[in-house]
PDB file of N, CA and C in Angstrom:
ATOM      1  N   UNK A   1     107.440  88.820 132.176  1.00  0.00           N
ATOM      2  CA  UNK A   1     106.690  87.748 132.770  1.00  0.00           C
ATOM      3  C   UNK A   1     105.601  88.343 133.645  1.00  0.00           C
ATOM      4  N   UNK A   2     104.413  87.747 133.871  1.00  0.00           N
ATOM      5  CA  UNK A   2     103.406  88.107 134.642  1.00  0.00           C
ATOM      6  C   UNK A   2     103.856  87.508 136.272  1.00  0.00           C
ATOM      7  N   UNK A   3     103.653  89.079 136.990  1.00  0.00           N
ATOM      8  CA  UNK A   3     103.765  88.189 138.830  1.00  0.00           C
ATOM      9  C   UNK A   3     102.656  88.797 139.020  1.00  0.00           C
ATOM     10  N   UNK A   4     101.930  87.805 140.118  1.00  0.00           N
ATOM     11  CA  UNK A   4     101.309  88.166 140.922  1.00  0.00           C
ATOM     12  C   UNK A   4     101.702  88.671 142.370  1.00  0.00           C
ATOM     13  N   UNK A   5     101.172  89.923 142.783  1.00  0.00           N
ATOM     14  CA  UNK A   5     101.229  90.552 143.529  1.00  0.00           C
ATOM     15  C   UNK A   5     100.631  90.320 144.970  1.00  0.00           C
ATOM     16  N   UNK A   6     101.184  89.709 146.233  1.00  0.00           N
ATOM     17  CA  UNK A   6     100.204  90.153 147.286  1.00  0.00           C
ATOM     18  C   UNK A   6      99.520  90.604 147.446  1.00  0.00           C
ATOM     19  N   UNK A   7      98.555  90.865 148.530  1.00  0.00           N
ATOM     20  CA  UNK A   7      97.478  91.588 148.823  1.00  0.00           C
ATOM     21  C   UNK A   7      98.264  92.770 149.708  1.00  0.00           C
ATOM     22  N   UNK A   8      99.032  92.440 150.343  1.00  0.00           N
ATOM     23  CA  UNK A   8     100.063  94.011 151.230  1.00  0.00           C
ATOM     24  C   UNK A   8     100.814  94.242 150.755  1.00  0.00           C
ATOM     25  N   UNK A   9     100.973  93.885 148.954  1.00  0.00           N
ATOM     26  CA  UNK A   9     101.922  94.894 148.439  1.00  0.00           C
ATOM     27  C   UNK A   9     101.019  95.537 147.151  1.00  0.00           C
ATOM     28  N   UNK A  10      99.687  95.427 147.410  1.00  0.00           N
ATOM     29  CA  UNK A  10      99.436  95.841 146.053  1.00  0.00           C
ATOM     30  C   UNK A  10      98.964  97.380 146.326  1.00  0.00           C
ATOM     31  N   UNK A  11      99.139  97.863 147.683  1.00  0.00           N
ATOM     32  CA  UNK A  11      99.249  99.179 148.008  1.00  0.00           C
ATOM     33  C   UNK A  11     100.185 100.461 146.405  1.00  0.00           C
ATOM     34  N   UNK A  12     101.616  98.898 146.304  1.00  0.00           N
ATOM     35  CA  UNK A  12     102.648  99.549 145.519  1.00  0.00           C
ATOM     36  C   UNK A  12     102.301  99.606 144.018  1.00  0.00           C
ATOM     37  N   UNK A  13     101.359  98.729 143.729  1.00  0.00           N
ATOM     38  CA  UNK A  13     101.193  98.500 142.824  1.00  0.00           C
ATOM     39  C   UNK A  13      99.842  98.800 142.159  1.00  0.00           C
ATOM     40  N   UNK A  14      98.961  98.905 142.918  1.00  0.00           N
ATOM     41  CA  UNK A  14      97.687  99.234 142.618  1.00  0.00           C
ATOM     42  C   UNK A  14      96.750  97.871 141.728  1.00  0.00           C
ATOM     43  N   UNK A  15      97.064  97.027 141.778  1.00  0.00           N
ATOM     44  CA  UNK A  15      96.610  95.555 140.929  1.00  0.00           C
ATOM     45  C   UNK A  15      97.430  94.616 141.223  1.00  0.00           C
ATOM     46  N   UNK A  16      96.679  93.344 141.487  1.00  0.00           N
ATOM     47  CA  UNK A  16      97.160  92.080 141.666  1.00  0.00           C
ATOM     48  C   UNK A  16      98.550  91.480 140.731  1.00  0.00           C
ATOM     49  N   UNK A  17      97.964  91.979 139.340  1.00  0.00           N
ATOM     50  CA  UNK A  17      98.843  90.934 138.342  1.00  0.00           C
ATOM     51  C   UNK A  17      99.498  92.171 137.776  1.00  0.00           C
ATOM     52  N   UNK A  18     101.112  92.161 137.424  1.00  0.00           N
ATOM     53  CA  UNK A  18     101.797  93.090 136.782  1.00  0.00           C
ATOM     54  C   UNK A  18     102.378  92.276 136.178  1.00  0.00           C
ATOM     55  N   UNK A  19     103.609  93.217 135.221  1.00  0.00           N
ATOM     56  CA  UNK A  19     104.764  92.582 133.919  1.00  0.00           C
ATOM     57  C   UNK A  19     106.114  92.956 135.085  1.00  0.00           C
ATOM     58  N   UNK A  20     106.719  92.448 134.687  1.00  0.00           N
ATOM     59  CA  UNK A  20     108.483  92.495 134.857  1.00  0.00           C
ATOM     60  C   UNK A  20     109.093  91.496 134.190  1.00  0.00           C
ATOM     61  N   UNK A  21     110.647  92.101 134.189  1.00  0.00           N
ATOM     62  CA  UNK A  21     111.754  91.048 132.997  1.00  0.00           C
ATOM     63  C   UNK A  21     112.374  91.190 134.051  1.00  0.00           C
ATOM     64  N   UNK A  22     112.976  89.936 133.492  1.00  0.00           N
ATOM     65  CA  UNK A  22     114.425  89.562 134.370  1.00  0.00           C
ATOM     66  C   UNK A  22     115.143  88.324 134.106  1.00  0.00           C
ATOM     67  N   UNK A  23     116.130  87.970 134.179  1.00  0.00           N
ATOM     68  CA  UNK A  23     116.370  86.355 134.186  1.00  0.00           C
ATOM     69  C   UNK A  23     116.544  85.405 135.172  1.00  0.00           C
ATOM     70  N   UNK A  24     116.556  86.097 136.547  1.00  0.00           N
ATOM     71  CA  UNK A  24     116.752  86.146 137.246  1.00  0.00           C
ATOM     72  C   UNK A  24     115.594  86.145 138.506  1.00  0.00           C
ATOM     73  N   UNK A  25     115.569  85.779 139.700  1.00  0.00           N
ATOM     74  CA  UNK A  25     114.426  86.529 141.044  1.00  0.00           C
ATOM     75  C   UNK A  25     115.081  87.466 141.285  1.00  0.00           C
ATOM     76  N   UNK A  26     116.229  87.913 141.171  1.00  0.00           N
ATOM     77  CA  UNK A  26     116.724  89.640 141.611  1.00  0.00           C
ATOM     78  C   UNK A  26     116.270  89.918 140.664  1.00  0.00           C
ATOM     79  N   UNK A  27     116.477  89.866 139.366  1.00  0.00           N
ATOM     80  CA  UNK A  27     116.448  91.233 138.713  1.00  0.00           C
ATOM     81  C   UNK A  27     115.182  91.312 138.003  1.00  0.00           C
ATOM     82  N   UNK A  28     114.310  90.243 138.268  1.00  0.00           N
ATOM     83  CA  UNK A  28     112.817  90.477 138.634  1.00  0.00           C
ATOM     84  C   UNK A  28     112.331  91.742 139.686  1.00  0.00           C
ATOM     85  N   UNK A  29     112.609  90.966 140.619  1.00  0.00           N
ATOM     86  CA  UNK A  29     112.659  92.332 141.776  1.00  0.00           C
ATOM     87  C   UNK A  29     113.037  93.880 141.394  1.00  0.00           C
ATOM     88  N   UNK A  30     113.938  93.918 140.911  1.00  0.00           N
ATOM     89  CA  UNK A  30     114.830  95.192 140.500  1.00  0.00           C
ATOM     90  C   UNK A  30     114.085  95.619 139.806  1.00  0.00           C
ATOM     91  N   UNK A  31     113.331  94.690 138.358  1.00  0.00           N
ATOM     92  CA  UNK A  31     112.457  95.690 137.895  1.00  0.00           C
ATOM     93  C   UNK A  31     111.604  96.292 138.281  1.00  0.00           C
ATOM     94  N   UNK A  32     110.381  95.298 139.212  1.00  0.00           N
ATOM     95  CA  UNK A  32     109.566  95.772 140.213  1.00  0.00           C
ATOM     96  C   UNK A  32     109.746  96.710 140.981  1.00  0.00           C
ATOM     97  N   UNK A  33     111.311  97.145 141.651  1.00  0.00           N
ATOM     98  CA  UNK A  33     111.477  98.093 142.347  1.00  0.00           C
ATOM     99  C   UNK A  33     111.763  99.702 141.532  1.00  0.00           C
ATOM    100  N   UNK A  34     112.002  99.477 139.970  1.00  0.00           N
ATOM    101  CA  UNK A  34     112.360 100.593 139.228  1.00  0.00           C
ATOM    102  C   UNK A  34     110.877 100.596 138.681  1.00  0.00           C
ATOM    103  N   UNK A  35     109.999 100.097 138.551  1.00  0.00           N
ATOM    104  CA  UNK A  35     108.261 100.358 138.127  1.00  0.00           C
ATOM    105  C   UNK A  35     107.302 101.252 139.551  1.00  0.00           C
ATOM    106  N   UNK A  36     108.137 100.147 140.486  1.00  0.00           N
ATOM    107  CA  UNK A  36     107.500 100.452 141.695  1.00  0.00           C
ATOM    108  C   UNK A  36     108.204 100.918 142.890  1.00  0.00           C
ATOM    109  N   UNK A  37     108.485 101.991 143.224  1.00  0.00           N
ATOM    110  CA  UNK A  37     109.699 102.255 144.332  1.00  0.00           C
ATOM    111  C   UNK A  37     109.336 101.881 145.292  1.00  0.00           C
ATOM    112  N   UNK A  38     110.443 101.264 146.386  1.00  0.00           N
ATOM    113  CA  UNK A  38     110.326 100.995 147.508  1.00  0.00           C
ATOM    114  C   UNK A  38     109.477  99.301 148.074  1.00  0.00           C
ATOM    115  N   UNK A  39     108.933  98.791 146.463  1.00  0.00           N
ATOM    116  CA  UNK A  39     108.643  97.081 146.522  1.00  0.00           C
ATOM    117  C   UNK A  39     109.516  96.266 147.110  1.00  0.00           C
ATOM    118  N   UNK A  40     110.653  96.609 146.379  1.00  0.00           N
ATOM    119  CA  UNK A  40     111.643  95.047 146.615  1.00  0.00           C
ATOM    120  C   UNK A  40     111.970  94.892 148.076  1.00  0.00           C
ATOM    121  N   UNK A  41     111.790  96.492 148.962  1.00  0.00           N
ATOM    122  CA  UNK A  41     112.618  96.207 150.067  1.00  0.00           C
ATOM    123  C   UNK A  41     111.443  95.388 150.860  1.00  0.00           C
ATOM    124  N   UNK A  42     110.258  94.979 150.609  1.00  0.00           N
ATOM    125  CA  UNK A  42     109.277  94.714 151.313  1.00  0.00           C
ATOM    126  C   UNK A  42     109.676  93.192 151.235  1.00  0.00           C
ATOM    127  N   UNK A  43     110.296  93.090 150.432  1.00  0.00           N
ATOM    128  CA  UNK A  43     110.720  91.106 149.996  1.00  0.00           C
ATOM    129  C   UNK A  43     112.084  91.010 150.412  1.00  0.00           C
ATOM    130  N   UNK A  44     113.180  92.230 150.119  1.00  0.00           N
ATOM    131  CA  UNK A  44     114.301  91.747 150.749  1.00  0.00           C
ATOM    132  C   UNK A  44     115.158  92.602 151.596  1.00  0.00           C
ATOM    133  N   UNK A  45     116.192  91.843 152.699  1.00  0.00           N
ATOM    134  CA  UNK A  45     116.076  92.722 153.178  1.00  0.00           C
ATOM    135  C   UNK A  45     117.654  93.373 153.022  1.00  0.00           C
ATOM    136  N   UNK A  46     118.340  94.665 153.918  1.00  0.00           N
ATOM    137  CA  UNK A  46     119.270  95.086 153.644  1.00  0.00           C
ATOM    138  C   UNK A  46     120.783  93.911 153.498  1.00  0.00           C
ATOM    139  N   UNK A  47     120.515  92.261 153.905  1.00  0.00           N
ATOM    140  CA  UNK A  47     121.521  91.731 153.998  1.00  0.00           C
ATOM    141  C   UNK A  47     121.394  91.105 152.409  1.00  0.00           C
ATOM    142  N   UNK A  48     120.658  91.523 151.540  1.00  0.00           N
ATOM    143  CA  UNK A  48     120.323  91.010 150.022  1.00  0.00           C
ATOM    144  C   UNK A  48     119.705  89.323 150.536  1.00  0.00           C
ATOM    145  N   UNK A  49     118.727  89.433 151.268  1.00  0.00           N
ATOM    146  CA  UNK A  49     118.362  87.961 151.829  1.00  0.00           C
ATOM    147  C   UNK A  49     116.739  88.081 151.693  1.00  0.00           C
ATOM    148  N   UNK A  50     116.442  86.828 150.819  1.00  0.00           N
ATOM    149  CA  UNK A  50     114.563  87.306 150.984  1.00  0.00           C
ATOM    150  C   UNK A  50     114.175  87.068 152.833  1.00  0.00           C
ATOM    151  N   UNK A  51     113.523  88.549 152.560  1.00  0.00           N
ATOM    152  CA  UNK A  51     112.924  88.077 153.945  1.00  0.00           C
ATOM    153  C   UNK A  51     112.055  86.670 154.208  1.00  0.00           C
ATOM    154  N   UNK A  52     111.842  86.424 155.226  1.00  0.00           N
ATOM    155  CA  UNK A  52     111.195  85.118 155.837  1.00  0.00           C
ATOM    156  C   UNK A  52     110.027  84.551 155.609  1.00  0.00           C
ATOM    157  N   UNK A  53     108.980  85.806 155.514  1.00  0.00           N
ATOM    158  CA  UNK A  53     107.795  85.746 155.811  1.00  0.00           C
ATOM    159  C   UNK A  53     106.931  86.404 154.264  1.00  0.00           C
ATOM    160  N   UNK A  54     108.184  85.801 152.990  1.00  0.00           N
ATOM    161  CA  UNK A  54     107.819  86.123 151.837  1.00  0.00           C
ATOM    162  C   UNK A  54     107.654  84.550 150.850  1.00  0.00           C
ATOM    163  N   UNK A  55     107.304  84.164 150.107  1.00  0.00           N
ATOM    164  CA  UNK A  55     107.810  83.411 149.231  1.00  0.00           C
ATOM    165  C   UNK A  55     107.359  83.645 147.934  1.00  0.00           C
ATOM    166  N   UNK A  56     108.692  82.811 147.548  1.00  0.00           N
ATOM    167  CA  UNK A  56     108.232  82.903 145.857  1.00  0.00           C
ATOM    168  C   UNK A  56     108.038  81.489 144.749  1.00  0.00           C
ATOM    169  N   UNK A  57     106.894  81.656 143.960  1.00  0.00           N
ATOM    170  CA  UNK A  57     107.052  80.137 143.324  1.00  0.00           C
ATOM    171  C   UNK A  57     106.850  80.034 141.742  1.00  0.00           C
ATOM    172  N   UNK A  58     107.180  79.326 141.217  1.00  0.00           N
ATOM    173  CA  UNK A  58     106.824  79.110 139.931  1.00  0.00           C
ATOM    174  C   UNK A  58     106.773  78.396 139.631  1.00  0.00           C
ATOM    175  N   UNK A  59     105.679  77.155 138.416  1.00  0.00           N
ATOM    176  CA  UNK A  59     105.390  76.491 138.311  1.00  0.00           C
ATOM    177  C   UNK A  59     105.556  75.428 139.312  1.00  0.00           C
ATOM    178  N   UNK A  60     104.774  76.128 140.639  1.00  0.00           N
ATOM    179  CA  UNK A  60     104.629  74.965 141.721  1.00  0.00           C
ATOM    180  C   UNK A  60     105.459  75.087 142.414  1.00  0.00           C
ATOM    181  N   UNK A  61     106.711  75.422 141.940  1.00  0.00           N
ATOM    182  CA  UNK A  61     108.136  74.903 143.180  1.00  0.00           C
ATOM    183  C   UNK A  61     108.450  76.560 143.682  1.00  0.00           C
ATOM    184  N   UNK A  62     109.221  76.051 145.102  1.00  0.00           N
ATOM    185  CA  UNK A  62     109.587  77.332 145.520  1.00  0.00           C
ATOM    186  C   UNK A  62     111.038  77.607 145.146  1.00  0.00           C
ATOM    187  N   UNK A  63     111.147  79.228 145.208  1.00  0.00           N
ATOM    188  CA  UNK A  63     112.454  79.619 144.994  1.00  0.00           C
ATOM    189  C   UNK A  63     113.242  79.634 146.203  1.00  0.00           C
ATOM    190  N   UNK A  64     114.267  80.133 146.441  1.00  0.00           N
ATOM    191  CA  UNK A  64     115.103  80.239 147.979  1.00  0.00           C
ATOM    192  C   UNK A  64     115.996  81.150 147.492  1.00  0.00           C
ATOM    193  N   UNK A  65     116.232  81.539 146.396  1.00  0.00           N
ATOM    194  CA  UNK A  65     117.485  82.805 146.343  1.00  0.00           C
ATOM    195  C   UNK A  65     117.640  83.693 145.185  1.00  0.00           C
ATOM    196  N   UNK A  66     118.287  84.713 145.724  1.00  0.00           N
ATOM    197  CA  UNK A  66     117.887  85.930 144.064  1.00  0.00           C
ATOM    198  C   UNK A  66     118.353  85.211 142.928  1.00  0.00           C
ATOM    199  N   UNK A  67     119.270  84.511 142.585  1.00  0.00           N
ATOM    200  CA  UNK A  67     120.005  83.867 141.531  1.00  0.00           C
ATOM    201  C   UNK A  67     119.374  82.940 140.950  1.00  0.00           C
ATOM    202  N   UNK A  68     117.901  82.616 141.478  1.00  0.00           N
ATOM    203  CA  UNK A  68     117.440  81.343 140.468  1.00  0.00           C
ATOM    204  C   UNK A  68     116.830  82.133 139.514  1.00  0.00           C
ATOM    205  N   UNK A  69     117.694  81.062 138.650  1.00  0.00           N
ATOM    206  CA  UNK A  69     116.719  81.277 137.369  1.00  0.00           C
ATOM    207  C   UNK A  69     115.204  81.614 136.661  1.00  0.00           C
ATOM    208  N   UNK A  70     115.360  82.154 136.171  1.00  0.00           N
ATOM    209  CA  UNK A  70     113.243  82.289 135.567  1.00  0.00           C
ATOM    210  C   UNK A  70     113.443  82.755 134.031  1.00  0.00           C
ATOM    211  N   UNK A  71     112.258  82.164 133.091  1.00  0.00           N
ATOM    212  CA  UNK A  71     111.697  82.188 131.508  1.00  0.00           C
ATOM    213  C   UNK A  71     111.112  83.329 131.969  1.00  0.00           C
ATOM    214  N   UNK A  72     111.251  84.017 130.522  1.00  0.00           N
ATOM    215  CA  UNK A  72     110.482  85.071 130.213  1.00  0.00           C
ATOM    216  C   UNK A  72     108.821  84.573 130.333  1.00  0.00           C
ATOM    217  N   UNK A  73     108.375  83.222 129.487  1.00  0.00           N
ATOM    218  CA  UNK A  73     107.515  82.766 129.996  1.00  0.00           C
ATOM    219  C   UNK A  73     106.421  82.465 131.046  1.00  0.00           C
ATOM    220  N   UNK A  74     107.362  82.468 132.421  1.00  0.00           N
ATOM    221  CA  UNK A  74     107.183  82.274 133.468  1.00  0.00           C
ATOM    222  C   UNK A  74     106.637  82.967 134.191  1.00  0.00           C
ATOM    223  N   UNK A  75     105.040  82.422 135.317  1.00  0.00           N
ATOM    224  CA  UNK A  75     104.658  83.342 135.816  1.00  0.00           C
ATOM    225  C   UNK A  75     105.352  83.185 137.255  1.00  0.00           C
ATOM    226  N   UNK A  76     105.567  84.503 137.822  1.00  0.00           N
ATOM    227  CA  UNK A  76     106.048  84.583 139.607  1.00  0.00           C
ATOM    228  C   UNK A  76     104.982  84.606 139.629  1.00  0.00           C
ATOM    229  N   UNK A  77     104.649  83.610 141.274  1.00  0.00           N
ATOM    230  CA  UNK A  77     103.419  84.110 142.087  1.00  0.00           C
ATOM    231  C   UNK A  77     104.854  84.149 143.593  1.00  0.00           C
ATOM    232  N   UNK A  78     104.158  85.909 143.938  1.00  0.00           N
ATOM    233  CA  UNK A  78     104.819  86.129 145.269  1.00  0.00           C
ATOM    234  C   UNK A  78     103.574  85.810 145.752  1.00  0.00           C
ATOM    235  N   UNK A  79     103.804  85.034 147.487  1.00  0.00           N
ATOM    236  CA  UNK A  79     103.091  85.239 148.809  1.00  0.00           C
ATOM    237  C   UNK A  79     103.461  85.347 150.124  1.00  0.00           C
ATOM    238  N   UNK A  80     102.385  86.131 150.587  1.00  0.00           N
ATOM    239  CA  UNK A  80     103.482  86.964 151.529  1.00  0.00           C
ATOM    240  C   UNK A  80     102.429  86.387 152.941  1.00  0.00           C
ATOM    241  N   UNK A  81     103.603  85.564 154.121  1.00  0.00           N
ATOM    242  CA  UNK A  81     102.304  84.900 154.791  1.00  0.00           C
ATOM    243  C   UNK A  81     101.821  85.988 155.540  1.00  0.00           C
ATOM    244  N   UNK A  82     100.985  85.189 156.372  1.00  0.00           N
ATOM    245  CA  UNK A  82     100.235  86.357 157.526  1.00  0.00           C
ATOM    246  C   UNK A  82     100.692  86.147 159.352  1.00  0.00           C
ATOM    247  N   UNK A  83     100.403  86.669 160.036  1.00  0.00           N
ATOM    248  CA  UNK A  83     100.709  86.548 161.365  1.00  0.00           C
ATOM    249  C   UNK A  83      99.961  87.248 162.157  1.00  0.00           C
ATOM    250  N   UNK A  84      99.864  86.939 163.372  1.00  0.00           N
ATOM    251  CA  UNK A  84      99.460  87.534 164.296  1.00  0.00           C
ATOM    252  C   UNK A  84      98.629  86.828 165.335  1.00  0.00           C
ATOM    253  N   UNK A  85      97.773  87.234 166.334  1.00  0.00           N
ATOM    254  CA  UNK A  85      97.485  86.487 167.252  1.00  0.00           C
ATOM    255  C   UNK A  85      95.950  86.518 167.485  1.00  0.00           C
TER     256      UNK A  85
END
């Protein structure tokens, strides 16, 4: 499936839009993290919990946990908000 990539993670990636499989938002991730080392931890954190200040959506709706489902079809768009003062 095609994800789009943040803008502060495409350090990892070097381009906006990449491939990964999965059936899954983990094992989406997982691939991302075996293409790209050290990605996934930027989305989740050591308690296997997406961090806060990440989201993920597909066709419009948001996800909330590694276990939802996703089509091969399907594009991820990650976004990752911003902060500061």
């Amino acid at each position: 499936m095609k994800v789009l990539i943040p803008s502060p993670l495409r350090p990892y990636t070097q381009r906006s839009w990449v491939e990964a499989e999965g059936s899954t938002l983990g094992a989406v991730l997982d691939d991302l993290d075996r293409q790209f080392p050290g990605i996934r931890f930027r989305m989740v954190n050591e308690q296997e919990a997406l961090r806060p200040h990440v989201r993920f959506f597909v066709k419009g709706e948001a996800l909330f946990g590694l276990s939802e489902p996703l089509q091969p079809t399907d594009e991820l768009l990650i976004v990752q908000a911003l902060s500061g003062g």
